[in-house]
Every structure is written in C-alpha cells, then in structure tokens.
PDB file of N, CA and C in Angstrom:
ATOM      1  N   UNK A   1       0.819  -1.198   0.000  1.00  0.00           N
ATOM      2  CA  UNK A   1       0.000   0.000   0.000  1.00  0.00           C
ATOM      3  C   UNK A   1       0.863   1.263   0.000  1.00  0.00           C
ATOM      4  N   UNK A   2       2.122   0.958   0.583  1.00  0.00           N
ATOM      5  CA  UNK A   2       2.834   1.976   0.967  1.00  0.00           C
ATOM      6  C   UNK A   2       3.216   2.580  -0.329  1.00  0.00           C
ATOM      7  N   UNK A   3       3.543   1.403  -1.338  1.00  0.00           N
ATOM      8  CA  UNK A   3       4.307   1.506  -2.875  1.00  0.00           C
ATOM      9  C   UNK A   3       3.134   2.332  -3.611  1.00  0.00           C
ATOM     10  N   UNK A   4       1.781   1.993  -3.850  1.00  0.00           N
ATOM     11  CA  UNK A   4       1.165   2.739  -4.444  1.00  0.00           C
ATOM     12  C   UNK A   4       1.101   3.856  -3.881  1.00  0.00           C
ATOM     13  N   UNK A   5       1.008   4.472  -2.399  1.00  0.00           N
ATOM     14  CA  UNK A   5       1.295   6.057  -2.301  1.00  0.00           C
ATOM     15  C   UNK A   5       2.553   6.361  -2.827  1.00  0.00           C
ATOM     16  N   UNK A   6       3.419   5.938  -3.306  1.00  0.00           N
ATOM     17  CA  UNK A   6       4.590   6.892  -3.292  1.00  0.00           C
ATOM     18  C   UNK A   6       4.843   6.938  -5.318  1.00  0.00           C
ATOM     19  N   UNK A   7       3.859   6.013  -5.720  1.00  0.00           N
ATOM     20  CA  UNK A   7       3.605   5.760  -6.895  1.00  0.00           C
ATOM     21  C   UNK A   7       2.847   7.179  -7.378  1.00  0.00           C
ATOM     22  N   UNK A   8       1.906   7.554  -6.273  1.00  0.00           N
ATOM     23  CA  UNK A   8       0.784   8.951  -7.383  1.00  0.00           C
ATOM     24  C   UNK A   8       1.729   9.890  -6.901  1.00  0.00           C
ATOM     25  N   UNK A   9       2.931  10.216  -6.252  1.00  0.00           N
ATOM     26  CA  UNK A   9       3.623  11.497  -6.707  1.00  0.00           C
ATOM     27  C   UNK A   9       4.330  11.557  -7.631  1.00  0.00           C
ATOM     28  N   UNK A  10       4.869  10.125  -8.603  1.00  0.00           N
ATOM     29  CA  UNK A  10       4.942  10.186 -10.251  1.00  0.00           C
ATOM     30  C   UNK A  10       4.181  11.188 -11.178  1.00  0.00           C
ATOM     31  N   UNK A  11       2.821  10.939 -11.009  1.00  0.00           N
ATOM     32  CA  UNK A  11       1.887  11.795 -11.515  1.00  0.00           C
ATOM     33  C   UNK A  11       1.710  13.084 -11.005  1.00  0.00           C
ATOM     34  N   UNK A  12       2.191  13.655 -10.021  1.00  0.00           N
ATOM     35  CA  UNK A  12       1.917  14.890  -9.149  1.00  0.00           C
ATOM     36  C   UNK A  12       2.639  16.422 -10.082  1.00  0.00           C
ATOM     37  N   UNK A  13       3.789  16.025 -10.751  1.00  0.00           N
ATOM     38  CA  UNK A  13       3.586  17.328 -11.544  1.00  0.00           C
ATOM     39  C   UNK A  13       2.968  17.547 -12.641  1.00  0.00           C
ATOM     40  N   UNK A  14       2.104  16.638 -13.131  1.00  0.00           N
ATOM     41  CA  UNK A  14       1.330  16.539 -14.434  1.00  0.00           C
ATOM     42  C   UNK A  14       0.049  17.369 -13.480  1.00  0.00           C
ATOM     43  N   UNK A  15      -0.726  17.150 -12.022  1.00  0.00           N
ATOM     44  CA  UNK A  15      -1.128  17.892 -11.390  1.00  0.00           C
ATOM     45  C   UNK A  15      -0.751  18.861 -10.844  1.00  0.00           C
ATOM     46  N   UNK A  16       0.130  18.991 -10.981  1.00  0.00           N
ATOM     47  CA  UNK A  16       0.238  21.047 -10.972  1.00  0.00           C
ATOM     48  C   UNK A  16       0.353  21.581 -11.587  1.00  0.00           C
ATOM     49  N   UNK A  17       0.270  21.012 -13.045  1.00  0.00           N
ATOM     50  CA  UNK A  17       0.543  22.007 -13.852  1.00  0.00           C
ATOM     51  C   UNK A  17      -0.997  22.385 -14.050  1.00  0.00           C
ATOM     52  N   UNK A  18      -1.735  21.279 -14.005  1.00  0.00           N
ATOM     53  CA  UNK A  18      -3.540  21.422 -13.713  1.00  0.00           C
ATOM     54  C   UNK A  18      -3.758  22.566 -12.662  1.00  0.00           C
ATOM     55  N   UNK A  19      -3.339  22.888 -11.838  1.00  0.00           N
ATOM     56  CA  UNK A  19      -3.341  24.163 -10.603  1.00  0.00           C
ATOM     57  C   UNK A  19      -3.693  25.207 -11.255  1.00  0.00           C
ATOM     58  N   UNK A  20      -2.779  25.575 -12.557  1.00  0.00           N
ATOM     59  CA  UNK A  20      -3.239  27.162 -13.110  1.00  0.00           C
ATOM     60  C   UNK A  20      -4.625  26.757 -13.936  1.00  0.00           C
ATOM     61  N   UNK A  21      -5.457  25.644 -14.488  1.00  0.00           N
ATOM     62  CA  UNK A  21      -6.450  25.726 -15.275  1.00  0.00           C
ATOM     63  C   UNK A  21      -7.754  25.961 -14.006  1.00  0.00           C
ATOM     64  N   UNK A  22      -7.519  25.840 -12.409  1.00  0.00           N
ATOM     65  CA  UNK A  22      -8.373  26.253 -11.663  1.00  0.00           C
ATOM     66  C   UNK A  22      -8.830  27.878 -11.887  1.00  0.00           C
ATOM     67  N   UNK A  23      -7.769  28.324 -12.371  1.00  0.00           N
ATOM     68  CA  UNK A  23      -8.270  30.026 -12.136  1.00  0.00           C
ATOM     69  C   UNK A  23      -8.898  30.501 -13.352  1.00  0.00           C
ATOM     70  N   UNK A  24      -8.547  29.686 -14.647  1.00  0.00           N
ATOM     71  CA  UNK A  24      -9.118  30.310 -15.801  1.00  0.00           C
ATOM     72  C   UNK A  24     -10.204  31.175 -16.187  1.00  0.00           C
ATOM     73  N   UNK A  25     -11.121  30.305 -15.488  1.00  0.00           N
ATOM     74  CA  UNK A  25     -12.437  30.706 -15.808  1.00  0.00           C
ATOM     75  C   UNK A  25     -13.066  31.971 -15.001  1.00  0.00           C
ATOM     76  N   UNK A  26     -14.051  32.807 -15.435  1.00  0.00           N
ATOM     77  CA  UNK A  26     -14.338  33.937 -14.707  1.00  0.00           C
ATOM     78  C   UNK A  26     -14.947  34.004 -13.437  1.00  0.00           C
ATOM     79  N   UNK A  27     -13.928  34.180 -12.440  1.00  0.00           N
ATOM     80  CA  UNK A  27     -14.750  34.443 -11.413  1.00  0.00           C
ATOM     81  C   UNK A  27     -14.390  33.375 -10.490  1.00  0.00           C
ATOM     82  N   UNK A  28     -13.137  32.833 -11.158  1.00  0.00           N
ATOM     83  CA  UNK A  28     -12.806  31.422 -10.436  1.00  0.00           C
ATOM     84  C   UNK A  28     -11.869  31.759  -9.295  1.00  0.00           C
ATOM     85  N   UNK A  29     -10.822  32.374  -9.429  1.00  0.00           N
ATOM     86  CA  UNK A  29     -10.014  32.910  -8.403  1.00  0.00           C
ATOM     87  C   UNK A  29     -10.638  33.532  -7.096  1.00  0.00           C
ATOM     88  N   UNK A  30     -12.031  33.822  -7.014  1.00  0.00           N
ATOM     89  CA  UNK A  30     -12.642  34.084  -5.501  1.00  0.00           C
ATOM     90  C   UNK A  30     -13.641  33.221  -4.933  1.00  0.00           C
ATOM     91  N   UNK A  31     -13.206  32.190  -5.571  1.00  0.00           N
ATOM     92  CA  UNK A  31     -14.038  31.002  -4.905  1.00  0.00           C
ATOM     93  C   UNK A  31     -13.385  30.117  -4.476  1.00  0.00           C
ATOM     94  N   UNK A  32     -13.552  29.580  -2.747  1.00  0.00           N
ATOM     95  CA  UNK A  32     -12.359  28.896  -1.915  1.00  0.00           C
ATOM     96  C   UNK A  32     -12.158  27.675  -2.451  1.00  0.00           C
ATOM     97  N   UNK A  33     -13.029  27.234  -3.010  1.00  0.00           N
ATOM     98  CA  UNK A  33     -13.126  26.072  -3.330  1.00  0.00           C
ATOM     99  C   UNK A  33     -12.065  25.684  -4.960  1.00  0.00           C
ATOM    100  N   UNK A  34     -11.889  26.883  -5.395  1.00  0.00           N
ATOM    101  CA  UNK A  34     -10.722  26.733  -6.300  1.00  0.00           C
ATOM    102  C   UNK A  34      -9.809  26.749  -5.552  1.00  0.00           C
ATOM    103  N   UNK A  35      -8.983  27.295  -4.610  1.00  0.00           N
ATOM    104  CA  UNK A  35      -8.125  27.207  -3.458  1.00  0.00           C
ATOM    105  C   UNK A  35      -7.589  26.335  -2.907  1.00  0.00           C
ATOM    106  N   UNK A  36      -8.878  25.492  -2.196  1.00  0.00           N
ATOM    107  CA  UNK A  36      -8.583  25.012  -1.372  1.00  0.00           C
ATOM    108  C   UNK A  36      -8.121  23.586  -2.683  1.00  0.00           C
ATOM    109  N   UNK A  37      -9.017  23.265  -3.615  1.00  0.00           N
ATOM    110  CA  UNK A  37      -8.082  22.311  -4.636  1.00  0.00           C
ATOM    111  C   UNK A  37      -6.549  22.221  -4.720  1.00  0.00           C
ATOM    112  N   UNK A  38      -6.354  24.010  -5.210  1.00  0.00           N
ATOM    113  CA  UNK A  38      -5.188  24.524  -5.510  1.00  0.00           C
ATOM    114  C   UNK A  38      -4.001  23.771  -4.800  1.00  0.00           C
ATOM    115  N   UNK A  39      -4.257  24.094  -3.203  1.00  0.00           N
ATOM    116  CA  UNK A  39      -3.686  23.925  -1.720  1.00  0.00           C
ATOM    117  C   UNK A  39      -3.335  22.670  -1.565  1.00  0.00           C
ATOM    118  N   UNK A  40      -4.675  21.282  -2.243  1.00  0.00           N
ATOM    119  CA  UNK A  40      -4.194  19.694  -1.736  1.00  0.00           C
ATOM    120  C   UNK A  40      -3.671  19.571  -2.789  1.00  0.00           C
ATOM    121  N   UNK A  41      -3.422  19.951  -3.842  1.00  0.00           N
ATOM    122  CA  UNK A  41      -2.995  19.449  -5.044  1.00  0.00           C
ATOM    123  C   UNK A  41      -1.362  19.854  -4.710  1.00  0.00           C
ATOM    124  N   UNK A  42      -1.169  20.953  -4.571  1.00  0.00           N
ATOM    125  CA  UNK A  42       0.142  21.714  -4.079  1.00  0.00           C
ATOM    126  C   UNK A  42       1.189  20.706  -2.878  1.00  0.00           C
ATOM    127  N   UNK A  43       0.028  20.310  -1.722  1.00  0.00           N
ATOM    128  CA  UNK A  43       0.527  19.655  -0.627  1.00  0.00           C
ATOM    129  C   UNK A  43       0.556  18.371  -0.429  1.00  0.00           C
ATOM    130  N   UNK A  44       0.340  17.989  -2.192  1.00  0.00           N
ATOM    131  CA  UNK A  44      -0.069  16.252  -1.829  1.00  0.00           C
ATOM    132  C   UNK A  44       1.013  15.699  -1.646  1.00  0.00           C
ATOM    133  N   UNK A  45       2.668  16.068  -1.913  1.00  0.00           N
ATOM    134  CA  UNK A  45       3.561  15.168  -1.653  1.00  0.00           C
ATOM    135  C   UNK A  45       4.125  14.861  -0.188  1.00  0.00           C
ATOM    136  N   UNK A  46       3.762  16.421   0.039  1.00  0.00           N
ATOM    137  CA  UNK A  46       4.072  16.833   1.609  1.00  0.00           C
ATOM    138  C   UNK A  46       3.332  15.495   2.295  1.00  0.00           C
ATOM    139  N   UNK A  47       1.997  15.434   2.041  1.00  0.00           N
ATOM    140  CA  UNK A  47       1.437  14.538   3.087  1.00  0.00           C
ATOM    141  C   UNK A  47       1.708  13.610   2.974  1.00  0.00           C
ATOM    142  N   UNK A  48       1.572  12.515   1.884  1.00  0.00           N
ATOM    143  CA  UNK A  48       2.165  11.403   1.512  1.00  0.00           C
ATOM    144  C   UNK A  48       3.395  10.893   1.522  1.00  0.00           C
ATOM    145  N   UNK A  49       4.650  11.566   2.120  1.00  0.00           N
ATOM    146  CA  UNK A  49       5.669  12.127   2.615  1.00  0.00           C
ATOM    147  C   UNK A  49       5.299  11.542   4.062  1.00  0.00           C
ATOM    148  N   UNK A  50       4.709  12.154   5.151  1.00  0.00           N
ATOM    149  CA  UNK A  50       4.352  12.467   6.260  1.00  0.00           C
ATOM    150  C   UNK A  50       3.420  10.855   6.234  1.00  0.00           C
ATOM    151  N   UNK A  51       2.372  10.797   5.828  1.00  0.00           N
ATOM    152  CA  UNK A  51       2.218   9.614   6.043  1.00  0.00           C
ATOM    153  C   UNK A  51       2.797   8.098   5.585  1.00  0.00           C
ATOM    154  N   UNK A  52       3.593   8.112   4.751  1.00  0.00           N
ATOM    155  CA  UNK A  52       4.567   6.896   4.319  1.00  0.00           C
ATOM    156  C   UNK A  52       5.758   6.921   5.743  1.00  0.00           C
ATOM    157  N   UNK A  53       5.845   7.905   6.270  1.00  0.00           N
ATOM    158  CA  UNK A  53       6.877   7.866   7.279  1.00  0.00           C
ATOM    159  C   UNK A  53       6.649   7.350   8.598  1.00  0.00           C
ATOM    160  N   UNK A  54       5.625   7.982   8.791  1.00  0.00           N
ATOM    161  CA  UNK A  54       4.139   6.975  10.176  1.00  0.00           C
ATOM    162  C   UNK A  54       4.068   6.104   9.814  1.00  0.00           C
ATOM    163  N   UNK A  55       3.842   5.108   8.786  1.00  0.00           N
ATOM    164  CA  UNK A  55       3.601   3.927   8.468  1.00  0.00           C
ATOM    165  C   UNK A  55       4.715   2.843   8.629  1.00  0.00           C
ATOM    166  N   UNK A  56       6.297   3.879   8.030  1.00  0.00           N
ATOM    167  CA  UNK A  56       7.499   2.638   8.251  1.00  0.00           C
ATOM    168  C   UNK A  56       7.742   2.659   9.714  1.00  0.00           C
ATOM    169  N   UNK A  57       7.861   3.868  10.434  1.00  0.00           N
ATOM    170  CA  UNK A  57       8.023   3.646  11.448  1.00  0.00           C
ATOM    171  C   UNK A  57       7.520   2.711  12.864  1.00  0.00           C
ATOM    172  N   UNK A  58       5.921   2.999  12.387  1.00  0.00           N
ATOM    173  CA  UNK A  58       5.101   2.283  13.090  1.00  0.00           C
ATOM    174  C   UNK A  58       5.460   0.706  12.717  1.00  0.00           C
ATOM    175  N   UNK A  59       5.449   0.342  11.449  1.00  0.00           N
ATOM    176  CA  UNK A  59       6.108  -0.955  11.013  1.00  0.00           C
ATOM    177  C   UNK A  59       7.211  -1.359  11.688  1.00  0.00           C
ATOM    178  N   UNK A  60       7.899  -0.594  11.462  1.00  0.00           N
ATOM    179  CA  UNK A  60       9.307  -1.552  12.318  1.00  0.00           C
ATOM    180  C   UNK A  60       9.163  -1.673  13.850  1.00  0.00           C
ATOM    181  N   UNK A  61       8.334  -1.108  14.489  1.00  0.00           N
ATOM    182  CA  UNK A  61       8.030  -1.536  15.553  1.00  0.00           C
ATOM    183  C   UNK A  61       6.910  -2.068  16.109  1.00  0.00           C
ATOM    184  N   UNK A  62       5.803  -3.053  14.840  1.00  0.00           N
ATOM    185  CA  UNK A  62       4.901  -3.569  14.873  1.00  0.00           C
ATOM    186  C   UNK A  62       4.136  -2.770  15.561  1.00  0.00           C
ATOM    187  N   UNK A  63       3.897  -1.988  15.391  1.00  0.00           N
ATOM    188  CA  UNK A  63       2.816  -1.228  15.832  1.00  0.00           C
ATOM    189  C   UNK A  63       1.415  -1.512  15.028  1.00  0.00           C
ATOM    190  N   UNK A  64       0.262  -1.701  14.609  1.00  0.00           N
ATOM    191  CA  UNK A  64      -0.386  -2.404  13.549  1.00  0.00           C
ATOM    192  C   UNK A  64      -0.946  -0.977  13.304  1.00  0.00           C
ATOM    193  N   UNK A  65      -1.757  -0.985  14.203  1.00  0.00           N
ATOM    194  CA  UNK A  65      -2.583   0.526  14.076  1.00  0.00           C
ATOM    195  C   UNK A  65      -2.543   1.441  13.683  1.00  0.00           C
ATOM    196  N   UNK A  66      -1.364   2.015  14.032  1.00  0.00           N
ATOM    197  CA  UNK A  66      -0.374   3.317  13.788  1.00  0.00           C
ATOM    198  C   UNK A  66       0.023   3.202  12.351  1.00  0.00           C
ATOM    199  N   UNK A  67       0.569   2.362  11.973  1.00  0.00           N
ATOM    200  CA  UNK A  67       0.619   1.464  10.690  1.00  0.00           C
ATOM    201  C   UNK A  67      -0.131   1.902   9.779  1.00  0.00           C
ATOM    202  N   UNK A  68      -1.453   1.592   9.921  1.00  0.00           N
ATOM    203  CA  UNK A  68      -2.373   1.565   8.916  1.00  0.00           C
ATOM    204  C   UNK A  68      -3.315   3.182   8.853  1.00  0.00           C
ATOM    205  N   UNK A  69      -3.075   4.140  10.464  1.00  0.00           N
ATOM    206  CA  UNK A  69      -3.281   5.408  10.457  1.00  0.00           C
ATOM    207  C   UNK A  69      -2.402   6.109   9.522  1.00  0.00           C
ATOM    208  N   UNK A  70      -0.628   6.057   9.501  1.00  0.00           N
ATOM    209  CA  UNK A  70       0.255   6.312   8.414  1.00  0.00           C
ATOM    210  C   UNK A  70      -0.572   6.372   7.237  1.00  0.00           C
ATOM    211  N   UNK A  71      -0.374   5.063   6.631  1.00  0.00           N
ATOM    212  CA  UNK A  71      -1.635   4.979   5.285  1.00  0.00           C
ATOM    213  C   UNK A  71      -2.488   5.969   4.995  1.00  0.00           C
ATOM    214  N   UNK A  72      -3.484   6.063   6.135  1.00  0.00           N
ATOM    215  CA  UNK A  72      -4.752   6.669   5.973  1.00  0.00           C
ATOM    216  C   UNK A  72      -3.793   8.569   5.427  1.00  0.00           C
ATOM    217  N   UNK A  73      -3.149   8.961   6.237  1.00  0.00           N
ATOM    218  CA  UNK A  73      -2.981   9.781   5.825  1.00  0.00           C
ATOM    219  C   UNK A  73      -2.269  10.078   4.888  1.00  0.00           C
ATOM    220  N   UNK A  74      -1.172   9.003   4.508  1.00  0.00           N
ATOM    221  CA  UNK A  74      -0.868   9.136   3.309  1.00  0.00           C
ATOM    222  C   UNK A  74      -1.778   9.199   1.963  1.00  0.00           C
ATOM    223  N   UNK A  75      -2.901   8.928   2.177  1.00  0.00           N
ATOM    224  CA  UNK A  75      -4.181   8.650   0.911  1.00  0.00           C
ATOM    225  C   UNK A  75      -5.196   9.841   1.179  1.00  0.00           C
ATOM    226  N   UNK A  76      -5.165  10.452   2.997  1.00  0.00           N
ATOM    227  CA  UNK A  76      -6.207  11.600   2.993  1.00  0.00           C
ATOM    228  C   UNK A  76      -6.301  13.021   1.858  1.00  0.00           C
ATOM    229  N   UNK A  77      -5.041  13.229   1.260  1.00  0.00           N
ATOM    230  CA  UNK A  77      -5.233  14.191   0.331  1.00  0.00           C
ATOM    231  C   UNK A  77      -5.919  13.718  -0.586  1.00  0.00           C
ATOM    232  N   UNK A  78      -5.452  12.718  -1.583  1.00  0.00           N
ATOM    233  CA  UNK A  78      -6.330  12.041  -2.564  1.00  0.00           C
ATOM    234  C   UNK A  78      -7.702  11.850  -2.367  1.00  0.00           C
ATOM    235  N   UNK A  79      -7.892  11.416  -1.395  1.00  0.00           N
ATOM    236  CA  UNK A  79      -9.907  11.255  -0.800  1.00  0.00           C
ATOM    237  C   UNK A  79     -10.457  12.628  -0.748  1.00  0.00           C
ATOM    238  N   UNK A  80      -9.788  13.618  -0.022  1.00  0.00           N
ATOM    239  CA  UNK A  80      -9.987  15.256   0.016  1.00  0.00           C
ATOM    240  C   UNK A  80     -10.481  15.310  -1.496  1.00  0.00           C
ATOM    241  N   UNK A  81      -9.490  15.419  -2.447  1.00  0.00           N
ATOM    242  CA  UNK A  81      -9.758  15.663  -3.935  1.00  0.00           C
ATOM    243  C   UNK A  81     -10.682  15.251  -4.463  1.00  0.00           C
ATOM    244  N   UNK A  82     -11.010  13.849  -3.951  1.00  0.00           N
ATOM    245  CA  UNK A  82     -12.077  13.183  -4.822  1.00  0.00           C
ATOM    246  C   UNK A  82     -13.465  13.747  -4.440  1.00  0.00           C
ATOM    247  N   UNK A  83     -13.518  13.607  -2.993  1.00  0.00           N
ATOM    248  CA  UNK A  83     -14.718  14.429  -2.707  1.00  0.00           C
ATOM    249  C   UNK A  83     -15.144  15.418  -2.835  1.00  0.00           C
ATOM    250  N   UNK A  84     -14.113  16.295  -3.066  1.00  0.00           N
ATOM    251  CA  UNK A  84     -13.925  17.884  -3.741  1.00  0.00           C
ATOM    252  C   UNK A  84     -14.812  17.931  -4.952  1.00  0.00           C
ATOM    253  N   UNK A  85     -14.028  17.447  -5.493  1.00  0.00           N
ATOM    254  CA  UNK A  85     -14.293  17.478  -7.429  1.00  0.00           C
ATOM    255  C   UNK A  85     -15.706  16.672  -7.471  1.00  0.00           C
ATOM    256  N   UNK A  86     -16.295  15.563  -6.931  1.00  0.00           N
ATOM    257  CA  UNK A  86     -17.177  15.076  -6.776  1.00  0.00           C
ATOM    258  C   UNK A  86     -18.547  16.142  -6.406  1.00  0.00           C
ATOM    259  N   UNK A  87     -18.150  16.602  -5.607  1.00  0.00           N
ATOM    260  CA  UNK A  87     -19.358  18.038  -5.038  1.00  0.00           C
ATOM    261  C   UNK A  87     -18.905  19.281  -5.669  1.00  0.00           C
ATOM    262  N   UNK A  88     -17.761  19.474  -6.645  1.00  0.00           N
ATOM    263  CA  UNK A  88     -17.757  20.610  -7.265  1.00  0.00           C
ATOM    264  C   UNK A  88     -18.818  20.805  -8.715  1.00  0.00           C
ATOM    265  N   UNK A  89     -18.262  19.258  -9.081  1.00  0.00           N
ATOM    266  CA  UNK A  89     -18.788  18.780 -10.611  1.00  0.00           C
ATOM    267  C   UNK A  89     -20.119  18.402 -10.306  1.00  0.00           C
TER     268      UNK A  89
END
C-alpha cells in the first residue's frame, strides 16, 4: 500500500501544472473552493511524505494501528480531492 502512495507522486507534476487551469475561468479565483483544490494538489507530496513515514516507522516496531493510520494519511489528500471534485462537478 505503501508503494502505491509513493507511486501517485509520479503523476503529481502533471497535477500542478492542472493548478493554473483552476483560475481560468471567470470568477474562479474568488471562490475557496478553487483554493482550497489549488492547496491539496500543491501539498499532496508533503502529506504522503508524512504519512509513508508513520507507516514505516510504526512498522518496524509492529505497531499495527499506527501502521495503517500512516496509510490513511498518506491517501487523505487524494480522498480530500475526490470528494472535492465530486461536489464541485
């Protein structure tokens, strides 16, 4: 699980370059919700970063839980997005 998070920051500058087509449209730049896209799209490596690191750590000291919380946050930006774009569209 760990391999496929560290797999979608392959794809992560093909998504930022998507960042500037948020503002295009009129009227798009004062709506948070272009923003706040802007923001997880911007910070997705950061987190996935942050949570791949909770996860080995917790691993090497069998921790199970902690483990699989790592994960979660390594994937919470991606779920953010989906639900985003899901209630934007």
């Amino acid at each position: 699980m760990t391999v496929l998070s560290a797999l979608t920051i392959v794809a992560w500058p093909f998504a930022l370059y998507m960042t500037i087509f948020l503002f295009l449209a009129p009227g798009a730049a004062v709506k948070p919700l272009s923003w706040l896209s802007a923001f997880l799209l911007i910070s997705y490596p950061a987190v996935v970063y942050v949570g791949i690191s909770i996860a080995k750590k917790a691993h090497e000291h069998t921790q199970t839980l902690r483990a699989i919380f790592g994960l979660f946050v390594a994937n919470i930006n991606f779920l953010l997005l989906f639900v985003l774009l899901k209630w934007w569209l």
